[in-house]
PDB file of N, CA and C in Angstrom:
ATOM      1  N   UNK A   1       0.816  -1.184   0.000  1.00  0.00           N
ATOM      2  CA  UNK A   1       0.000   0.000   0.000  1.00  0.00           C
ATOM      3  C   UNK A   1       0.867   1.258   0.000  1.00  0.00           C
ATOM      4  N   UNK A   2       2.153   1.396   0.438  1.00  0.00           N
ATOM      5  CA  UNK A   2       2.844   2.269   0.848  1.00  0.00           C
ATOM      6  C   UNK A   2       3.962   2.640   0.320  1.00  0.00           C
ATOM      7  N   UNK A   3       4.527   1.052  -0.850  1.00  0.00           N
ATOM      8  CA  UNK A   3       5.650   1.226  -1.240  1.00  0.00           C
ATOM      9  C   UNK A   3       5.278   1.686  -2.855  1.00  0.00           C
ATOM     10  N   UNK A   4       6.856   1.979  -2.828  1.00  0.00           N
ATOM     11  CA  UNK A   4       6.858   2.629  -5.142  1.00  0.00           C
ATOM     12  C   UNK A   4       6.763   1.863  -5.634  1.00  0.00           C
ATOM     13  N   UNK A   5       5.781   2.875  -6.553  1.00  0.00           N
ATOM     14  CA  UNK A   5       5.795   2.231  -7.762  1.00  0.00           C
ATOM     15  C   UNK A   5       6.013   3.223  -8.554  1.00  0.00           C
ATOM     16  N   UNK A   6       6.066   2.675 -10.140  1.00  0.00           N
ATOM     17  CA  UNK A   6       6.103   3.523 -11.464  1.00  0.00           C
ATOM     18  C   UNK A   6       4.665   4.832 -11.427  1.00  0.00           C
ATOM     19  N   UNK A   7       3.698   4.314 -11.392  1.00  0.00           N
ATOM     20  CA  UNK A   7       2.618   5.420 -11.784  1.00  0.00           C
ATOM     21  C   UNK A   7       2.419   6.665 -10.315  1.00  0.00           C
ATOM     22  N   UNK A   8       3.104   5.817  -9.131  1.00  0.00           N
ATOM     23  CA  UNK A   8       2.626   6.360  -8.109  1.00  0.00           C
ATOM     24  C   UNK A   8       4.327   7.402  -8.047  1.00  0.00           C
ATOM     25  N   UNK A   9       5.027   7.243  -8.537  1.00  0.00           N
ATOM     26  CA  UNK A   9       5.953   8.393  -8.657  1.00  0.00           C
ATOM     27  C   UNK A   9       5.978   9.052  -9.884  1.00  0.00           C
ATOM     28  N   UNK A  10       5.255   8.801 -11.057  1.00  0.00           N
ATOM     29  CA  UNK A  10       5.122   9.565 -12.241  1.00  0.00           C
ATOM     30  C   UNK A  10       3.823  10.984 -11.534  1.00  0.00           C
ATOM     31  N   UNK A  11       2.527  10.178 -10.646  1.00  0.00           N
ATOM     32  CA  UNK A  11       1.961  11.169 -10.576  1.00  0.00           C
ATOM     33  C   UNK A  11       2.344  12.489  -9.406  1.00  0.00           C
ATOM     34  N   UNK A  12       3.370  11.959  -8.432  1.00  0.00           N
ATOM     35  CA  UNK A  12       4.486  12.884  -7.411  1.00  0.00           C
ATOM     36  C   UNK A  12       4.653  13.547  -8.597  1.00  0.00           C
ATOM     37  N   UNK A  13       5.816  13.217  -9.975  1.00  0.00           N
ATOM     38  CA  UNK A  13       5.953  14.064 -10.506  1.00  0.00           C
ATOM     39  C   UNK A  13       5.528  14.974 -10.905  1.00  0.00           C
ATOM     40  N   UNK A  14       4.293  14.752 -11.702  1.00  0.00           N
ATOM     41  CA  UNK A  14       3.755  16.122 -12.330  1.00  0.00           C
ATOM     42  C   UNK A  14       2.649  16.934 -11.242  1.00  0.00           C
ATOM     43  N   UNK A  15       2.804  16.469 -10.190  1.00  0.00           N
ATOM     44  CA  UNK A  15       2.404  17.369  -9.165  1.00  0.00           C
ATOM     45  C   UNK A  15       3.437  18.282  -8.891  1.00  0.00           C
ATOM     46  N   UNK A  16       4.745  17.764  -8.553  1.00  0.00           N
ATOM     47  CA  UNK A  16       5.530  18.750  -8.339  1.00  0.00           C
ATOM     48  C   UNK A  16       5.761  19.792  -9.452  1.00  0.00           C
ATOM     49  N   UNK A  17       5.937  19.480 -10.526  1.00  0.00           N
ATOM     50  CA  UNK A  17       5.943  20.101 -11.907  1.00  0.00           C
ATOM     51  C   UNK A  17       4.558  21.225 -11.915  1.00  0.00           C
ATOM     52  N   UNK A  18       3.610  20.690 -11.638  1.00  0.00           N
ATOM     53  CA  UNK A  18       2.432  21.488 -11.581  1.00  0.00           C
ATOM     54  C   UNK A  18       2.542  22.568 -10.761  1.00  0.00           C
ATOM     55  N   UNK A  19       3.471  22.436  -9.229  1.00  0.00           N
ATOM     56  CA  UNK A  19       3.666  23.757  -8.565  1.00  0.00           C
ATOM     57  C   UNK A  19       4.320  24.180  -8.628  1.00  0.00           C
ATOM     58  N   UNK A  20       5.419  23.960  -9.402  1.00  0.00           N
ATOM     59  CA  UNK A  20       6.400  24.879  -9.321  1.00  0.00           C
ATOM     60  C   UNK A  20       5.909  25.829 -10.892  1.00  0.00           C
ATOM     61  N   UNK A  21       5.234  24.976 -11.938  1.00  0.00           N
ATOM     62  CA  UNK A  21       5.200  26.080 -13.130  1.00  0.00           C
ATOM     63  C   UNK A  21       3.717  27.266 -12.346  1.00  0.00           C
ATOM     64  N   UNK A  22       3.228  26.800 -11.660  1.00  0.00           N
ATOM     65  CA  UNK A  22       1.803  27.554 -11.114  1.00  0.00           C
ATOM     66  C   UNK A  22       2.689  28.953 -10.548  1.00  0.00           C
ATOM     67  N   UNK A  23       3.800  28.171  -9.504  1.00  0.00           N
ATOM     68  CA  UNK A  23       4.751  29.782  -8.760  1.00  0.00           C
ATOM     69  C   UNK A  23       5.307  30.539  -9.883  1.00  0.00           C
ATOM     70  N   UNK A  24       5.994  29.700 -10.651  1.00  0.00           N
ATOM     71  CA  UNK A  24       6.590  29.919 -11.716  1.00  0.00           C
ATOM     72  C   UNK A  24       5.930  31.514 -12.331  1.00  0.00           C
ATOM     73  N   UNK A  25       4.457  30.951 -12.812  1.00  0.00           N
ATOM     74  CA  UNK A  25       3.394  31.936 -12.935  1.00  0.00           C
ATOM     75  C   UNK A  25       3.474  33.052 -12.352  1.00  0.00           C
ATOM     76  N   UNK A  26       3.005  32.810 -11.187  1.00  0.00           N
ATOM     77  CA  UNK A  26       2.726  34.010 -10.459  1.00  0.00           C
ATOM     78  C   UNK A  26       4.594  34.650  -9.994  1.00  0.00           C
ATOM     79  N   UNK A  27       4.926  34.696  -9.730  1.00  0.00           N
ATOM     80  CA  UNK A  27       6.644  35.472  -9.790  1.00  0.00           C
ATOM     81  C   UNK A  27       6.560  35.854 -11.101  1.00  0.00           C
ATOM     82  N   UNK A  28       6.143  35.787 -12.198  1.00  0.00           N
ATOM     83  CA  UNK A  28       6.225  36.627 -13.375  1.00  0.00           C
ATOM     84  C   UNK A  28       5.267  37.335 -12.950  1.00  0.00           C
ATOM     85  N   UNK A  29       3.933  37.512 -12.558  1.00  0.00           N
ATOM     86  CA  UNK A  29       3.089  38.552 -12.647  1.00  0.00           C
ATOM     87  C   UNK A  29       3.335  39.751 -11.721  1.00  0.00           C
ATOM     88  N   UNK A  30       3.922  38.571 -10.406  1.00  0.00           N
ATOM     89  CA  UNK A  30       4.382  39.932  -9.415  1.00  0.00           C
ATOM     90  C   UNK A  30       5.964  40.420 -10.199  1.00  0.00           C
ATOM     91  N   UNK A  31       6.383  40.339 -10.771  1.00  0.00           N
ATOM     92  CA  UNK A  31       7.947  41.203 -11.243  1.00  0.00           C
ATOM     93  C   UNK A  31       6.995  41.858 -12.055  1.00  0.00           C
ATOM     94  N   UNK A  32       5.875  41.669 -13.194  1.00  0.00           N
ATOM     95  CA  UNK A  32       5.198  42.678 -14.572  1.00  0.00           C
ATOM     96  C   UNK A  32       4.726  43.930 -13.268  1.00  0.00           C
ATOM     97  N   UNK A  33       4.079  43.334 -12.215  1.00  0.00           N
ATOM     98  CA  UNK A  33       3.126  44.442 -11.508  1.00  0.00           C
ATOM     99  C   UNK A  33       4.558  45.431 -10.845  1.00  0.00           C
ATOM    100  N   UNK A  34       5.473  44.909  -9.919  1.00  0.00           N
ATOM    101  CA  UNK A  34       6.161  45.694  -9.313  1.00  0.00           C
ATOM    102  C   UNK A  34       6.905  46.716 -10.072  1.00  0.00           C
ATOM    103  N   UNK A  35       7.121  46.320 -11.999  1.00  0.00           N
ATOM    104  CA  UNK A  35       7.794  46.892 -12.684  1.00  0.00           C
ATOM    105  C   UNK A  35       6.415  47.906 -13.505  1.00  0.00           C
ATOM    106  N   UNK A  36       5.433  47.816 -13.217  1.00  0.00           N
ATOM    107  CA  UNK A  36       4.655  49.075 -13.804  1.00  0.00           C
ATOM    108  C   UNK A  36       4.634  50.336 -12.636  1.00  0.00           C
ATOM    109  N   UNK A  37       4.825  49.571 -11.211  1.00  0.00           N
ATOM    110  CA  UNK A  37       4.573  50.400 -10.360  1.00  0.00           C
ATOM    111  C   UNK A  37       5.874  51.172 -10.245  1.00  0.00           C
ATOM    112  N   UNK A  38       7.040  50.813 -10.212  1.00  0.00           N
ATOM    113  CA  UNK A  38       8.468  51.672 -10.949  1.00  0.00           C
ATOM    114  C   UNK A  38       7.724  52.661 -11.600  1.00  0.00           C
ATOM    115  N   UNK A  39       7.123  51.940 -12.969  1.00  0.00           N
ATOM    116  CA  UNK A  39       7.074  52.519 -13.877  1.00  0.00           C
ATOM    117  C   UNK A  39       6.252  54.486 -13.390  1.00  0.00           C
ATOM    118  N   UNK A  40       5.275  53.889 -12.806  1.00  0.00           N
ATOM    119  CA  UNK A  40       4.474  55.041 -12.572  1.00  0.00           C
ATOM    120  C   UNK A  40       5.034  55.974 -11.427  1.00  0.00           C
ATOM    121  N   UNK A  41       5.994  55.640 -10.605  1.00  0.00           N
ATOM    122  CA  UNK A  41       6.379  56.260  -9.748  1.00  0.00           C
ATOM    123  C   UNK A  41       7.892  57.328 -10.066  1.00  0.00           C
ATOM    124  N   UNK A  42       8.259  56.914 -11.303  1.00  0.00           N
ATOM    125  CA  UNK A  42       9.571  57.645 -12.130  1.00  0.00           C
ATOM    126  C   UNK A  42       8.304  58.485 -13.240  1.00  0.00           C
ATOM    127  N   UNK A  43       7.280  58.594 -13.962  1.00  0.00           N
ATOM    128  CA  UNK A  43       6.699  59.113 -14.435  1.00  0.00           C
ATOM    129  C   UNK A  43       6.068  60.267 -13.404  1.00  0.00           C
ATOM    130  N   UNK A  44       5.643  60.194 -12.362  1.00  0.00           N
ATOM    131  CA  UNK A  44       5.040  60.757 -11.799  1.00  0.00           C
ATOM    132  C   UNK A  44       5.947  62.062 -11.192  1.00  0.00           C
ATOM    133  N   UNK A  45       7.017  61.837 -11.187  1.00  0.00           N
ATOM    134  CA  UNK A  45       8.430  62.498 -10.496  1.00  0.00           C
ATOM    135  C   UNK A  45       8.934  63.244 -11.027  1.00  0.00           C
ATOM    136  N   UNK A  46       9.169  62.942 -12.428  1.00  0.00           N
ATOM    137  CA  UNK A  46       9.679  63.619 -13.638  1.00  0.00           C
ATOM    138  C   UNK A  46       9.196  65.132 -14.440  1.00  0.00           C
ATOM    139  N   UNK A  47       7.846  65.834 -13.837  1.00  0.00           N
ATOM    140  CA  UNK A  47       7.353  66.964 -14.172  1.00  0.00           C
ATOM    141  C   UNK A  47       7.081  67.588 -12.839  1.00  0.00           C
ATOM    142  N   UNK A  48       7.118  69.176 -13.275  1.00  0.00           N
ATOM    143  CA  UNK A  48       7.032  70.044 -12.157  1.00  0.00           C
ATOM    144  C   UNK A  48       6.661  71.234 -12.826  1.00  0.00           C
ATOM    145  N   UNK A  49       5.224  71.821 -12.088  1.00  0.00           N
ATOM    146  CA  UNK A  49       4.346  72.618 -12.734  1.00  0.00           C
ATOM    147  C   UNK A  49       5.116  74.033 -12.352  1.00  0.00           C
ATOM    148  N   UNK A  50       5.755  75.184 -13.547  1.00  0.00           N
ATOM    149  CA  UNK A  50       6.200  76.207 -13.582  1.00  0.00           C
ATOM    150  C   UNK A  50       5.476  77.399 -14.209  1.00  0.00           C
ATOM    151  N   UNK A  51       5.897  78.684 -13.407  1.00  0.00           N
ATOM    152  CA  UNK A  51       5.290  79.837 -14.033  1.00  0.00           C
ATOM    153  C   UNK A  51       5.915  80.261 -14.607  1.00  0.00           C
ATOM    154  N   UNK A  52       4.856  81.388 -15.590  1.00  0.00           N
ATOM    155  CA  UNK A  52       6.415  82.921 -15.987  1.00  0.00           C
ATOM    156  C   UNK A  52       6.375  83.855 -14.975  1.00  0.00           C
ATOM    157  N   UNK A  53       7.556  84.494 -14.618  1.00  0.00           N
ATOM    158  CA  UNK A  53       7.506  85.464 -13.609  1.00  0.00           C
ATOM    159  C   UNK A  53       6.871  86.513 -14.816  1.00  0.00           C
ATOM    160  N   UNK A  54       6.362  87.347 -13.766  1.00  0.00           N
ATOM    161  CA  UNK A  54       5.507  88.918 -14.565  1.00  0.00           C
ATOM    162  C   UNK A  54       6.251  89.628 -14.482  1.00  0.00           C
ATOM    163  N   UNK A  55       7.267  89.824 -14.172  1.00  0.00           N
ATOM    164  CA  UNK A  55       8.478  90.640 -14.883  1.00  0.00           C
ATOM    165  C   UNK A  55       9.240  90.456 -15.690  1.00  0.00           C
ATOM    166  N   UNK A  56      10.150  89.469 -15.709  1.00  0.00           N
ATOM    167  CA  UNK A  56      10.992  89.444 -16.502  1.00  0.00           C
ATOM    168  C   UNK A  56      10.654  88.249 -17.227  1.00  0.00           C
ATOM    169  N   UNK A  57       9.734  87.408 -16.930  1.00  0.00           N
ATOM    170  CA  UNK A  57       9.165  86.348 -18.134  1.00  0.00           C
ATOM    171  C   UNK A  57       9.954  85.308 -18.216  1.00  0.00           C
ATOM    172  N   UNK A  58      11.075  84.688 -17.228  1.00  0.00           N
ATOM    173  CA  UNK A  58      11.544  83.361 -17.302  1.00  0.00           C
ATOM    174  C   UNK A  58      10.563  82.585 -16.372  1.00  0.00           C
ATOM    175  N   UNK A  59      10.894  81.547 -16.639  1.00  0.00           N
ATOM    176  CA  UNK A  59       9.932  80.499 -15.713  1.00  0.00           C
ATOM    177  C   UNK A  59      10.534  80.351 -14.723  1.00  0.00           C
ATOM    178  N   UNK A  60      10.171  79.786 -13.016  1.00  0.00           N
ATOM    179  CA  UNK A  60      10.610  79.290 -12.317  1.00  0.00           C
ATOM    180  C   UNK A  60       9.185  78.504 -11.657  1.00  0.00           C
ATOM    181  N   UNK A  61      10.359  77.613 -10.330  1.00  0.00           N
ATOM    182  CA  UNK A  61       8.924  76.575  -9.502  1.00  0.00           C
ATOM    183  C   UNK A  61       8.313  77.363  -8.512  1.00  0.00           C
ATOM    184  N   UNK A  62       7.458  78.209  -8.132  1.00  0.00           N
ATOM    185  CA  UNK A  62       7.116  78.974  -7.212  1.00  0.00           C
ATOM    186  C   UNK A  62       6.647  78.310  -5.645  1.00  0.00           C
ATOM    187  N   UNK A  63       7.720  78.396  -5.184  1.00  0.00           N
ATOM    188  CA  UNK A  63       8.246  77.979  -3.632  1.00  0.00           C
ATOM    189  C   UNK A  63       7.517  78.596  -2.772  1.00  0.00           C
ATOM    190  N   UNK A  64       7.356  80.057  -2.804  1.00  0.00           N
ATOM    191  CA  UNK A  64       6.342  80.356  -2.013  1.00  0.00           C
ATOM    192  C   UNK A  64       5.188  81.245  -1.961  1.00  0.00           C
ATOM    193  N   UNK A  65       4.653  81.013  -3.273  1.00  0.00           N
ATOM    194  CA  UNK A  65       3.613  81.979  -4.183  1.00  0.00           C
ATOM    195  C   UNK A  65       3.601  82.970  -4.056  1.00  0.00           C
ATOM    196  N   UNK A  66       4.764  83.168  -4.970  1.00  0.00           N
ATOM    197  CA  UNK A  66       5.272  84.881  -5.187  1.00  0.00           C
ATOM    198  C   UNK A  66       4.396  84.206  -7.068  1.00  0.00           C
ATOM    199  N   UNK A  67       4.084  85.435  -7.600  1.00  0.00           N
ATOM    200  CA  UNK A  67       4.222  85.598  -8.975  1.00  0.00           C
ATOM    201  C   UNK A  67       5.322  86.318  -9.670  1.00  0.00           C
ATOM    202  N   UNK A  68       6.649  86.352  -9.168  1.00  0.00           N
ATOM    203  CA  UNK A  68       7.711  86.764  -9.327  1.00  0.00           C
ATOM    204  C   UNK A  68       8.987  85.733  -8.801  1.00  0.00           C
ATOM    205  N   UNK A  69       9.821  85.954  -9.767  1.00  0.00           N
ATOM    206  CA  UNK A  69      11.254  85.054  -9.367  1.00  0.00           C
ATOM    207  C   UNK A  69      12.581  85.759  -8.641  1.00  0.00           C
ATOM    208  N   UNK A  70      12.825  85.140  -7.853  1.00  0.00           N
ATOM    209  CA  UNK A  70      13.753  85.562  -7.261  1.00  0.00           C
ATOM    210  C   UNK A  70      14.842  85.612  -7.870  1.00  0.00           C
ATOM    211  N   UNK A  71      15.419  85.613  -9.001  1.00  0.00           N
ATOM    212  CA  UNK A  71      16.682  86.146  -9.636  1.00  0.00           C
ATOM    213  C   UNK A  71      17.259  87.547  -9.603  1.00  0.00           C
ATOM    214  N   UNK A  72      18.981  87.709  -9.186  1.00  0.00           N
ATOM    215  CA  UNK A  72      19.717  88.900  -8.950  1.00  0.00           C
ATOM    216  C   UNK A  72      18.956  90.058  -9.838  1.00  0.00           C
ATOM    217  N   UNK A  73      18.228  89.174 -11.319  1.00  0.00           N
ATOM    218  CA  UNK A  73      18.634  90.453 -12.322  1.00  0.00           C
ATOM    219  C   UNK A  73      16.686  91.134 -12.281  1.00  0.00           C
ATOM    220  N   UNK A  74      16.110  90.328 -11.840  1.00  0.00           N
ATOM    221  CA  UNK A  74      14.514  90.605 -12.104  1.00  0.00           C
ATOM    222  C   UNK A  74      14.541  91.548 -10.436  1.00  0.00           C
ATOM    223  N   UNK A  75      14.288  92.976 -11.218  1.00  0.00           N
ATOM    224  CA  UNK A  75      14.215  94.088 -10.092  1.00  0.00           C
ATOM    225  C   UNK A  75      13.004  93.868  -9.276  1.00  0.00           C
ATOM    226  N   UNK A  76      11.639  93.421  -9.601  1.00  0.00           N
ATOM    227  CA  UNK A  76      10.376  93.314  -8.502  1.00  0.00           C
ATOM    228  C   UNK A  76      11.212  92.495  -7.607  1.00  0.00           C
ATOM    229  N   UNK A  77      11.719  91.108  -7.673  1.00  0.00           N
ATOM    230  CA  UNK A  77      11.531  90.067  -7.255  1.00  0.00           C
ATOM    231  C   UNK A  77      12.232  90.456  -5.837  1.00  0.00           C
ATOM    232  N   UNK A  78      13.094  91.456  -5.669  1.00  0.00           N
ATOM    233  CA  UNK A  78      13.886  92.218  -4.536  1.00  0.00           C
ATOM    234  C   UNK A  78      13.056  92.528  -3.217  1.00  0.00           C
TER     235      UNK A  78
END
């Protein structure tokens, strides 16, 4: 009842075969998911909403809602 045989270790086999291609599976889906979530987190990073200053008309990131830039040469921004 207990000892090997041929069919009773062919079907061990493709059980084991069966879980490892099933993990197999899923470790590809979690590397596709963790690599979109990269994906969206370097997209998301990459832009930064800028004005024109009303004086002198270059853009900067407005730090502390001035509508003017703090550059030496833009006289309001003083």
């Amino acid at each position: 009842m207990f000892g090997f045989s041929l069919p009773k270790l062919v079907v061990l086999g493709v059980i084991i075969f069966a879980i490892w291609y099933v993990y197999k599976i899923y470790e590809r889906k979690q590397r596709i998911l963790v690599k979109e979530d990269q994906d969206k987190v370097k997209k998301d990073t990459s832009s930064v909403d800028m004005i024109s200053c009303k004086n002198c008309g270059d853009y900067f990131v407005p730090s502390n809602g001035s509508i003017y830039c703090d550059k030496d040469t833009c006289v309001v921004g003083k």
